[in-house]
N, C-alpha and C. Protein backbone atom coordinates (compact mmCIF):
# COMPACT_ATOMS: atom_id res chain seq x y z
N UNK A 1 -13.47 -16.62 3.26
CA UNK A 1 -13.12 -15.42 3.98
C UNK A 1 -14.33 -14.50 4.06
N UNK A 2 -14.64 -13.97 5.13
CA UNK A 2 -15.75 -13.13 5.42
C UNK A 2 -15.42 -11.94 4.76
N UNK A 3 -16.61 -10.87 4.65
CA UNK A 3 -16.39 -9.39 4.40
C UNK A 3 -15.57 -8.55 5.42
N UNK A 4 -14.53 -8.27 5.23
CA UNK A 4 -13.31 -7.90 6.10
C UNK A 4 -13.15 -6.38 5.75
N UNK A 5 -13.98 -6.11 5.52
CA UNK A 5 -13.48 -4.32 5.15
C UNK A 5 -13.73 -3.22 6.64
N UNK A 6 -14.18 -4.16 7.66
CA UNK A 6 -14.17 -3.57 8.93
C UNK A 6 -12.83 -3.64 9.42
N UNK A 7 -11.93 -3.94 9.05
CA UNK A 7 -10.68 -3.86 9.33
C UNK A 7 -9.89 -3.02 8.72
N UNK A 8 -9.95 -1.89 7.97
CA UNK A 8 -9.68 -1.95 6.84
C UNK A 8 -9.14 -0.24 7.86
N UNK A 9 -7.84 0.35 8.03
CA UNK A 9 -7.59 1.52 8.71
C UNK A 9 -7.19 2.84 8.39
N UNK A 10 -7.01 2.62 7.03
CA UNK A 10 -7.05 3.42 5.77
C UNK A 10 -7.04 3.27 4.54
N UNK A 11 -7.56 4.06 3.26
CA UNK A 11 -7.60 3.18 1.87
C UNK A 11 -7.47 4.84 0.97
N UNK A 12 -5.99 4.69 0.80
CA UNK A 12 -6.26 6.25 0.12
C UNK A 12 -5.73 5.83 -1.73
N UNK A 13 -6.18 6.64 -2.52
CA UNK A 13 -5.24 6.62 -3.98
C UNK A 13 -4.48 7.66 -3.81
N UNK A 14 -3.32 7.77 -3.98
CA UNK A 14 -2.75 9.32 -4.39
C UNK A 14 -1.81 9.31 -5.85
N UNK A 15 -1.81 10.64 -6.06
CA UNK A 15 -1.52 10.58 -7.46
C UNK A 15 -1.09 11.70 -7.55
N UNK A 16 0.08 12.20 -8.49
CA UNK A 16 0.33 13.75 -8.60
C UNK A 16 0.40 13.48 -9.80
N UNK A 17 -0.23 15.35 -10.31
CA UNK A 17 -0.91 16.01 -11.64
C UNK A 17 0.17 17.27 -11.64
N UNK A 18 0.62 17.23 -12.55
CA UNK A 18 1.54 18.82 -12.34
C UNK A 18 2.30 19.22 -11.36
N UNK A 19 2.95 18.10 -10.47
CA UNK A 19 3.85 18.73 -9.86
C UNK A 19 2.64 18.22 -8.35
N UNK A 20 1.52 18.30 -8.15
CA UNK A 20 0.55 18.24 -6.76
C UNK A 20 0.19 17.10 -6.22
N UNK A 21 0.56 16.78 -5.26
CA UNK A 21 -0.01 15.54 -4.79
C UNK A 21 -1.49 16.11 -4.44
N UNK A 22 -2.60 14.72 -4.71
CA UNK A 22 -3.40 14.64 -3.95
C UNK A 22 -3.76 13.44 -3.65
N UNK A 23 -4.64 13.48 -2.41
CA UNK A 23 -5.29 11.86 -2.11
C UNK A 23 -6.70 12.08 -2.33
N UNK A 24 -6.85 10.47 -2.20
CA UNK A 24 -8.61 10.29 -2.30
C UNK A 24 -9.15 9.05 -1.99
N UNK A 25 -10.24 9.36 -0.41
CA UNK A 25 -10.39 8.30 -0.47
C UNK A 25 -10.70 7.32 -1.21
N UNK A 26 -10.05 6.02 -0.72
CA UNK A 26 -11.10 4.52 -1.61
C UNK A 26 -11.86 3.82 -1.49
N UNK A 27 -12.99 3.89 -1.72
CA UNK A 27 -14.57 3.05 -1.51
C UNK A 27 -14.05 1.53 -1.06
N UNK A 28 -14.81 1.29 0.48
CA UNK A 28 -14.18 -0.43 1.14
C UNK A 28 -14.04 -1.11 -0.70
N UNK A 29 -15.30 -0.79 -1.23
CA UNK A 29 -15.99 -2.42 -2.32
C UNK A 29 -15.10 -2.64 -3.64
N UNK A 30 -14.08 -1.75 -3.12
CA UNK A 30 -12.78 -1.50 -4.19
C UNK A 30 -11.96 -2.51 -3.61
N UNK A 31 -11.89 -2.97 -2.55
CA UNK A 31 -10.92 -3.50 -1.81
C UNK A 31 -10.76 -4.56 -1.57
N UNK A 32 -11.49 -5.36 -2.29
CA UNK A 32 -12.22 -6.64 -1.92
C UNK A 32 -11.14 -7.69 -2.74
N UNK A 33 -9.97 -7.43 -3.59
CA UNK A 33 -8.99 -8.60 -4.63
C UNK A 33 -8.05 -7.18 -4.73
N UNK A 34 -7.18 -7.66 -5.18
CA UNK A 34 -6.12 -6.74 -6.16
C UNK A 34 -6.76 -6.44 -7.68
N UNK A 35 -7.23 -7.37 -7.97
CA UNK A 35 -7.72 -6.76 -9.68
C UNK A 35 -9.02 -5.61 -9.51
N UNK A 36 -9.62 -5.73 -8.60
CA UNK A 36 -10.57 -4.92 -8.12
C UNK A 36 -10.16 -3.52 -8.00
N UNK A 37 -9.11 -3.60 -7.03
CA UNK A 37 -8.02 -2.39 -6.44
C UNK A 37 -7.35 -1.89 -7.88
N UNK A 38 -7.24 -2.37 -8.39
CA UNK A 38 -6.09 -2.08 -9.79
C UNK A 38 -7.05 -1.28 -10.80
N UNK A 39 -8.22 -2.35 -11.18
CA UNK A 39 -9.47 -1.49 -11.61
C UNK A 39 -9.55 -0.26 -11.09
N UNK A 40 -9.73 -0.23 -10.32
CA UNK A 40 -10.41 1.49 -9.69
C UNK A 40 -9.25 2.58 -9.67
N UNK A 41 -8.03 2.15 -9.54
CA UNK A 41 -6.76 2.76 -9.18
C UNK A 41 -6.87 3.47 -10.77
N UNK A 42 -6.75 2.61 -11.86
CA UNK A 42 -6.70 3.46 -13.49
C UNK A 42 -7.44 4.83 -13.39
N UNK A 43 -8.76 4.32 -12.72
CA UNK A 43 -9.84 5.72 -12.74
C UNK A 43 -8.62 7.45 -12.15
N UNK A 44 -7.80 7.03 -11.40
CA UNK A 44 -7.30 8.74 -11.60
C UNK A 44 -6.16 8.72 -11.90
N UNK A 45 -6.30 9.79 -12.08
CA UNK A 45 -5.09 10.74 -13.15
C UNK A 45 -3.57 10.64 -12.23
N UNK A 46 -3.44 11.24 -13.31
CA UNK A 46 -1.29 11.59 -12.51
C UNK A 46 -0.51 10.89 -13.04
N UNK A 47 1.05 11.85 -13.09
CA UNK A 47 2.18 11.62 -13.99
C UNK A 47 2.52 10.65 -14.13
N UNK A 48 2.89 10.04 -12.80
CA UNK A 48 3.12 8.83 -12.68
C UNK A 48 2.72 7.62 -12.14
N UNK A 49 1.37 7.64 -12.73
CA UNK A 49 0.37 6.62 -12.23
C UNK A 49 -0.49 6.97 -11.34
N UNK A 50 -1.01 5.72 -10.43
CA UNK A 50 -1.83 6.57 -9.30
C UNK A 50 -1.34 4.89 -8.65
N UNK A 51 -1.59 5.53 -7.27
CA UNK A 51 -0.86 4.55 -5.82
C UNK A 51 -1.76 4.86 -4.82
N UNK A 52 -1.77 3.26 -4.73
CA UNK A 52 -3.16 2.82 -4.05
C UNK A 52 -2.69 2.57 -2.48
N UNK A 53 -2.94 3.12 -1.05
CA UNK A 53 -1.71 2.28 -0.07
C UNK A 53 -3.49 2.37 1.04
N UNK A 54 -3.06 1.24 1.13
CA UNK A 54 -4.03 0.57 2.04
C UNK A 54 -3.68 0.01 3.08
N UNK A 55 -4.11 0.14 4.55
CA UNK A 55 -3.51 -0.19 5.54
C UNK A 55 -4.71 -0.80 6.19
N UNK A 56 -4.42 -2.44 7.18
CA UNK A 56 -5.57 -3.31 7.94
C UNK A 56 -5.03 -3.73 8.96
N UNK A 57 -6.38 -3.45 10.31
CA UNK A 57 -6.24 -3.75 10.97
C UNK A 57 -4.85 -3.38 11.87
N UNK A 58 -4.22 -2.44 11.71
CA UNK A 58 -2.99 -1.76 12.53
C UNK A 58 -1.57 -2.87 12.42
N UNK A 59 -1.88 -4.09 11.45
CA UNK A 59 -0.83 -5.40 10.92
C UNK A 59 -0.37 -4.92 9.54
N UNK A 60 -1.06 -5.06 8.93
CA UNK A 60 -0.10 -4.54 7.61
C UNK A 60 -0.40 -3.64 7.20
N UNK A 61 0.03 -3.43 5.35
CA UNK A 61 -0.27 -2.32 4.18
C UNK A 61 -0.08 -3.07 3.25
N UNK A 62 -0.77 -2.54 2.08
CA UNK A 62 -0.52 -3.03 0.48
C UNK A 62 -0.14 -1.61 -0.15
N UNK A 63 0.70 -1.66 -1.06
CA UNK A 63 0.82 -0.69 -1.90
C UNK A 63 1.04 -1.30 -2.85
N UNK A 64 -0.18 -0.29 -3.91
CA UNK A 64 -0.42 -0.87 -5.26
C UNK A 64 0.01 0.67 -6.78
N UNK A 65 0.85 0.39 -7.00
CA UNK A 65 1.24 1.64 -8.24
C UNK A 65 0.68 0.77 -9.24
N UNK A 66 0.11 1.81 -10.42
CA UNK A 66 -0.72 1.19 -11.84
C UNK A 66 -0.09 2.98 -12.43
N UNK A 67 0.25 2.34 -13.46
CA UNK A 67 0.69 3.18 -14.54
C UNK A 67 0.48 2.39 -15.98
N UNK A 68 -0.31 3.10 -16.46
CA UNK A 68 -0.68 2.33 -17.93
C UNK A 68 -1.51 1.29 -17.44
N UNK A 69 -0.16 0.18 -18.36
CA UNK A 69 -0.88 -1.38 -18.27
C UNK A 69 0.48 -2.05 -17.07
N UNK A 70 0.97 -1.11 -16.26
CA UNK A 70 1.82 -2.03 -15.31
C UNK A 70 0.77 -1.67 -14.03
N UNK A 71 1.14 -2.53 -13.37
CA UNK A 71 1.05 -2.78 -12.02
C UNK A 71 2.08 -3.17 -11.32
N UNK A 72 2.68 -2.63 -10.00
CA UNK A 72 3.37 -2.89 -9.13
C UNK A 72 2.80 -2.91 -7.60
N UNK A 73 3.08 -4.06 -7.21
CA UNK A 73 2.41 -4.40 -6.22
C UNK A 73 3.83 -4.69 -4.46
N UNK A 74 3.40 -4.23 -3.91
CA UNK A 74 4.46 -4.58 -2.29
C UNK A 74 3.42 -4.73 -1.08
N UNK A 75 3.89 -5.98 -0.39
CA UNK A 75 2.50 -5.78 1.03
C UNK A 75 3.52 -6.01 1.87
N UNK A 76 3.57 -5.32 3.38
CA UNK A 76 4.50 -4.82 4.03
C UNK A 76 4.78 -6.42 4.63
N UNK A 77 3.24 -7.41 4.51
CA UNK A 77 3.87 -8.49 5.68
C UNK A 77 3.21 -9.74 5.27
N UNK A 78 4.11 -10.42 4.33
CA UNK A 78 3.40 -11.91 3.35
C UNK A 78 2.58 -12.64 4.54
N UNK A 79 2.87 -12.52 5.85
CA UNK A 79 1.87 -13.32 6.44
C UNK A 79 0.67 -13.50 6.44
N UNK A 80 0.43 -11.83 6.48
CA UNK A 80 -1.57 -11.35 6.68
C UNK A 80 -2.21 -11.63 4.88
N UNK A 81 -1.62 -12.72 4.22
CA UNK A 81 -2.10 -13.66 3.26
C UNK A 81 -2.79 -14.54 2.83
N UNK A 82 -2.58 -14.83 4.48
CA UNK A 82 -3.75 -16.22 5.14
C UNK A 82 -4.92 -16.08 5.54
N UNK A 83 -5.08 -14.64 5.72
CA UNK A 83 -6.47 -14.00 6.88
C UNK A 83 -6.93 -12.82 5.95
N UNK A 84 -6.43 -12.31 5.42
CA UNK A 84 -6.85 -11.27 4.25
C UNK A 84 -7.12 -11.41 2.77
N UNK A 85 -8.57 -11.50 2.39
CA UNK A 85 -8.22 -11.57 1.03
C UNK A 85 -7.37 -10.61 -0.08
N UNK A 86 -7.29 -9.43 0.21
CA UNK A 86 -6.17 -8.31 -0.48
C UNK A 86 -5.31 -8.69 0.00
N UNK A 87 -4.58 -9.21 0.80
CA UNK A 87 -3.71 -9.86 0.91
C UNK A 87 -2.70 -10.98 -0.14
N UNK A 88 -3.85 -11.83 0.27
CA UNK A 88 -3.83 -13.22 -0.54
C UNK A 88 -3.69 -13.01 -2.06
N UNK A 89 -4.33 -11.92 -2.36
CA UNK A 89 -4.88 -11.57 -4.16
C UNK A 89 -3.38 -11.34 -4.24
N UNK A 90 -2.90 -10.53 -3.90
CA UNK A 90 -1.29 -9.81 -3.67
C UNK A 90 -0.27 -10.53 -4.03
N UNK A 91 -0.21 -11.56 -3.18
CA UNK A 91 0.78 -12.44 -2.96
C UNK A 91 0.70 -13.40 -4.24
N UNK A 92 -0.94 -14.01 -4.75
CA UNK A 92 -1.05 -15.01 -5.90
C UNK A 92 -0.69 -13.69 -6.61
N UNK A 93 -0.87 -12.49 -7.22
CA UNK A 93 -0.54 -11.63 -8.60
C UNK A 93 1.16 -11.65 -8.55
N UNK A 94 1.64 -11.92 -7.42
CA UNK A 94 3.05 -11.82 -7.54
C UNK A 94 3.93 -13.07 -7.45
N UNK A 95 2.88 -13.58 -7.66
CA UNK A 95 3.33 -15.27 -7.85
C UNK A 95 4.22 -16.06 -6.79
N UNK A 96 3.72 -15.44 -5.80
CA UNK A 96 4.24 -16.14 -4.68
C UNK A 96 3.76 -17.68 -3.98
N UNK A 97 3.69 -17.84 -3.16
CA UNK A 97 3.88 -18.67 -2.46
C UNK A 97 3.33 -18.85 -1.07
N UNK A 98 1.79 -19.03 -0.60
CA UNK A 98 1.11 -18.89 0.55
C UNK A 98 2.43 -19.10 1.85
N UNK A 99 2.57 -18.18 2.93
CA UNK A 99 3.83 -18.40 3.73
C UNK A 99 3.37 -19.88 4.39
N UNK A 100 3.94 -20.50 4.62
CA UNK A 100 3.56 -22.03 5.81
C UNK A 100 3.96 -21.67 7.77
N UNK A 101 4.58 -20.74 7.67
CA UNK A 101 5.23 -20.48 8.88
C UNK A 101 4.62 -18.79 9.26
N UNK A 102 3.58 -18.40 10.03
CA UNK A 102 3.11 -17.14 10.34
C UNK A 102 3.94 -16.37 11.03
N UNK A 103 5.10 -17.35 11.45
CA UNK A 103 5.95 -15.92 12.26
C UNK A 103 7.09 -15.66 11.60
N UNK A 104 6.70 -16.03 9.90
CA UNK A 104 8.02 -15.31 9.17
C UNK A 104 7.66 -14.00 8.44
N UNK A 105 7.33 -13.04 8.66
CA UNK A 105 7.42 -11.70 8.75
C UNK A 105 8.37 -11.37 8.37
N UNK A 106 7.71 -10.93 6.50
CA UNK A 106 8.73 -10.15 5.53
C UNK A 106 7.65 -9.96 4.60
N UNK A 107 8.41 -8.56 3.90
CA UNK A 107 7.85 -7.73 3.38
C UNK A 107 7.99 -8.52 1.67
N UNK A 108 7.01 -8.55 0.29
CA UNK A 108 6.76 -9.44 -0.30
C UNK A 108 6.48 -8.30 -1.64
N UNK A 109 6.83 -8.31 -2.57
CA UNK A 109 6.78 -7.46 -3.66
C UNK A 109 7.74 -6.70 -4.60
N UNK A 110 7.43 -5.52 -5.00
CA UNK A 110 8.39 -4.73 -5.85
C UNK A 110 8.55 -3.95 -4.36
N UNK A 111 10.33 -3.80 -3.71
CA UNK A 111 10.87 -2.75 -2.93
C UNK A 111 11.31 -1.75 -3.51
N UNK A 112 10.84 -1.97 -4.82
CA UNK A 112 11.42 -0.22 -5.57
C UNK A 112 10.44 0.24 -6.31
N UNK A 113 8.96 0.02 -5.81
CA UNK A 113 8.17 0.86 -6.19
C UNK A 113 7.79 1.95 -6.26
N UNK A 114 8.48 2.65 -5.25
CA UNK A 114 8.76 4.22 -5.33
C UNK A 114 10.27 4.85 -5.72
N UNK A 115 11.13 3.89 -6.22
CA UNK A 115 12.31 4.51 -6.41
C UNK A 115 12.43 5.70 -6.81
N UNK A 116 11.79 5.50 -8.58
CA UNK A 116 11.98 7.00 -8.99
C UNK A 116 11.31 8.07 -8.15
N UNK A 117 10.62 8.02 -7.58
CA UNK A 117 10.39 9.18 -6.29
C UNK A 117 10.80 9.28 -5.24
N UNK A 118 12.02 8.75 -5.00
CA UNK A 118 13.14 8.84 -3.79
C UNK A 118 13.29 7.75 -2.78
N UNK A 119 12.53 6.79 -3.34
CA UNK A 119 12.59 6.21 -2.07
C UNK A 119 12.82 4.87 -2.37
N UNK A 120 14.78 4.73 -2.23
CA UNK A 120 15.04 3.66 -2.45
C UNK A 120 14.60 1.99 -2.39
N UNK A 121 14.77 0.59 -2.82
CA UNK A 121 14.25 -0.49 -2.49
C UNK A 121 15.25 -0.48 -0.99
N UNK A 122 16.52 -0.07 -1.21
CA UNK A 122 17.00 -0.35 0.33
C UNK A 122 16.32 0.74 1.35
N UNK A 123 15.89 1.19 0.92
CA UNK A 123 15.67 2.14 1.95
C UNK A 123 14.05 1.64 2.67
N UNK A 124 13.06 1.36 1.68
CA UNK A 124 12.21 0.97 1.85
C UNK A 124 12.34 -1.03 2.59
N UNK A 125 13.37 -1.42 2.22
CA UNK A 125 13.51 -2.64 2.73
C UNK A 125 13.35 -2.77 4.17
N UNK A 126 14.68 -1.42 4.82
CA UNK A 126 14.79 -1.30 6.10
C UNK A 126 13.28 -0.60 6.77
N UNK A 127 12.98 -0.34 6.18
CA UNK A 127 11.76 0.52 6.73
C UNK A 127 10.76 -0.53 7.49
N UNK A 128 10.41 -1.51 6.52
CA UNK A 128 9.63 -2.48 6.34
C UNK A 128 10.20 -3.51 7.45
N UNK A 129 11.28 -4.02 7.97
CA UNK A 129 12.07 -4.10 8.90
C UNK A 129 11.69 -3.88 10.28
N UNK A 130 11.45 -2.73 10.12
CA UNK A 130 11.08 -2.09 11.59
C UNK A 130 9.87 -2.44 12.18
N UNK A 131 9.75 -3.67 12.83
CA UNK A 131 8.36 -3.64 13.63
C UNK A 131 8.01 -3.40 14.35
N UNK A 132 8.76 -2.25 14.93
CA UNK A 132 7.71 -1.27 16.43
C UNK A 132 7.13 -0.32 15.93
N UNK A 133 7.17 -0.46 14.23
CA UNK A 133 6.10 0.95 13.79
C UNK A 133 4.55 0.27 13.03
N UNK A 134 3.71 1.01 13.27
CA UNK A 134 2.64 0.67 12.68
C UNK A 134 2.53 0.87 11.36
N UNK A 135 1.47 -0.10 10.63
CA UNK A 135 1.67 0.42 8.99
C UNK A 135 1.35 1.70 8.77
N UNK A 136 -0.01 2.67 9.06
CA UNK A 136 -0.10 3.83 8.86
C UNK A 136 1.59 4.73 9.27
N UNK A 137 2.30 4.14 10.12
CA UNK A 137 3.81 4.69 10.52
C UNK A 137 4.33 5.00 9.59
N UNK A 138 4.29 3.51 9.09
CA UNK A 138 5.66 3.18 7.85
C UNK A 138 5.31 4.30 6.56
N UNK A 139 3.67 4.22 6.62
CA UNK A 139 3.16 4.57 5.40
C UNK A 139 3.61 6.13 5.33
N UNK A 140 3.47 6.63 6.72
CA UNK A 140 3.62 8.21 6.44
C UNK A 140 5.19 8.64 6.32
N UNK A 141 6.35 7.69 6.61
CA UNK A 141 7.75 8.03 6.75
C UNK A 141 7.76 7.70 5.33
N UNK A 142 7.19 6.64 4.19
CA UNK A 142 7.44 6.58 3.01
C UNK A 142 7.04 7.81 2.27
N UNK A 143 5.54 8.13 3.12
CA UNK A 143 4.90 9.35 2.23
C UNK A 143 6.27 10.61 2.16
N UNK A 144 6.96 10.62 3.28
CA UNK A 144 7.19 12.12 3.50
C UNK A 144 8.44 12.17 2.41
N UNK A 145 9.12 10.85 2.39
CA UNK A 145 9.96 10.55 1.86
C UNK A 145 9.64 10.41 -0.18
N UNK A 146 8.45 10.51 -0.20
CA UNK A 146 8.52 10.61 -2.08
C UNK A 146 7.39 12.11 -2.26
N UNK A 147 7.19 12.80 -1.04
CA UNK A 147 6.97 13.97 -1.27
C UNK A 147 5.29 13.87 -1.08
N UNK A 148 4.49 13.46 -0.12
CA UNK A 148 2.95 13.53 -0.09
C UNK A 148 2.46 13.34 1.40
N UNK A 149 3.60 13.37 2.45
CA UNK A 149 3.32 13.21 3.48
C UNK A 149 2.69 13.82 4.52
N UNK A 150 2.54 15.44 4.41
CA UNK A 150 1.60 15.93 4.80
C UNK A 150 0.38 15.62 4.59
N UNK A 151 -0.07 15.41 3.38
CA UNK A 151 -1.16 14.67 2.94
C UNK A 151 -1.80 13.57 3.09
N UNK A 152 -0.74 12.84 3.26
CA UNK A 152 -1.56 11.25 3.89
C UNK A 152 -1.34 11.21 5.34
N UNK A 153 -0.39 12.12 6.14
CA UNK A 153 -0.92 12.15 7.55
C UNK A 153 -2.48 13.06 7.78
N UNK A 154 -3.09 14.04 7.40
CA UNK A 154 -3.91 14.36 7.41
C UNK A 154 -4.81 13.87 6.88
N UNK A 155 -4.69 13.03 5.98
CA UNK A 155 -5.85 12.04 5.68
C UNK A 155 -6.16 10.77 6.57
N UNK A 156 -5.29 10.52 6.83
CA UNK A 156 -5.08 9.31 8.18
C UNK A 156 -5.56 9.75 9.65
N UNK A 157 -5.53 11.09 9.86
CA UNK A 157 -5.27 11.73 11.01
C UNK A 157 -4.19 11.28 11.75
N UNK A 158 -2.81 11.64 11.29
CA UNK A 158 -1.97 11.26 12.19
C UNK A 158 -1.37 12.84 12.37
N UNK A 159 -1.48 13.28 11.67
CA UNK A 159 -1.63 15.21 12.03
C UNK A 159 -1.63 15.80 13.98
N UNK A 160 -1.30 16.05 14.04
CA UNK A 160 -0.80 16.35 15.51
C UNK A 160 -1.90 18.05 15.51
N UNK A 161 -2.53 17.93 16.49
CA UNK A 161 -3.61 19.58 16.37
C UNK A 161 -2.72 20.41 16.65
């Protein structure tokens, strides 16, 4: 697999400290495996971990939560497994199963990685569901939904002037 971080359409950590969300971007050379991503994710702070959501190429997202020594991992679309190495890293940490069929499009991970912050596995199931939305889409209806969504639309620029 080539160096693919030109694809790469957002890469934020966010993390809340006292009650505050913030984001920050994530350096491409972070991005390159999941253990890589997981590494760098420990580096910041916040209550409840820090959450890594990475979006490529306008096809999928990974979202990666690290708290302590857990990791929880969800990528919106087991397909882009085959063509992505964060992808691929994803899918082997979660002990999956390379898909054989590219037009089976489903979402592959922990769906209740944001529970305790509101945002159910069903809720997030259906979300994930929806493919007339783009991942930065999905990403900002999850954001708004566990409370950081102003924030990662303005980091994304999906902010309306």
């Amino acid at each position: 697999m080539s160096d693919q971080v030109d694809g790469v359409d957002f890469a934020l950590a966010v993390f809340r400290e006292e009650g505050v969300w913030t984001a920050q971007e994530l350096a491409h050379d972070v991005l390159a495996d999941l253990d890589t991503l997981t590494h760098a994710l420990r580096r910041f702070p916040g209550d409840g971990g820090a959450l890594g959501v990475i979006g490529i190429d306008e096809d999928f997202f990974v979202m990666v939560r690290v708290a302590g020594a857990t990791t929880r991992v969800l990528l919106s679309d087991i397909t882009a497994a085959d063509e992505w190495e964060l992808a691929g890293s994803a899918v082997e940490h979660l002990g999956l199963p390379l898909p054989e069929d590219d037009d089976d499009q489903e979402p592959a991970g922990d769906l209740a990685i944001l529970s305790d912050m509101g945002m159910s596995a069903m809720d997030m199931g259906i979300l994930l569901d929806d493919f007339d939305l783009y991942p930065d889409e999905m990403v900002s209806e999850i954001a708004r939904k566990v409370g950081f969504g102003k924030i990662f639309d303005d980091a994304v620029g999906l902010t309306s002037a």
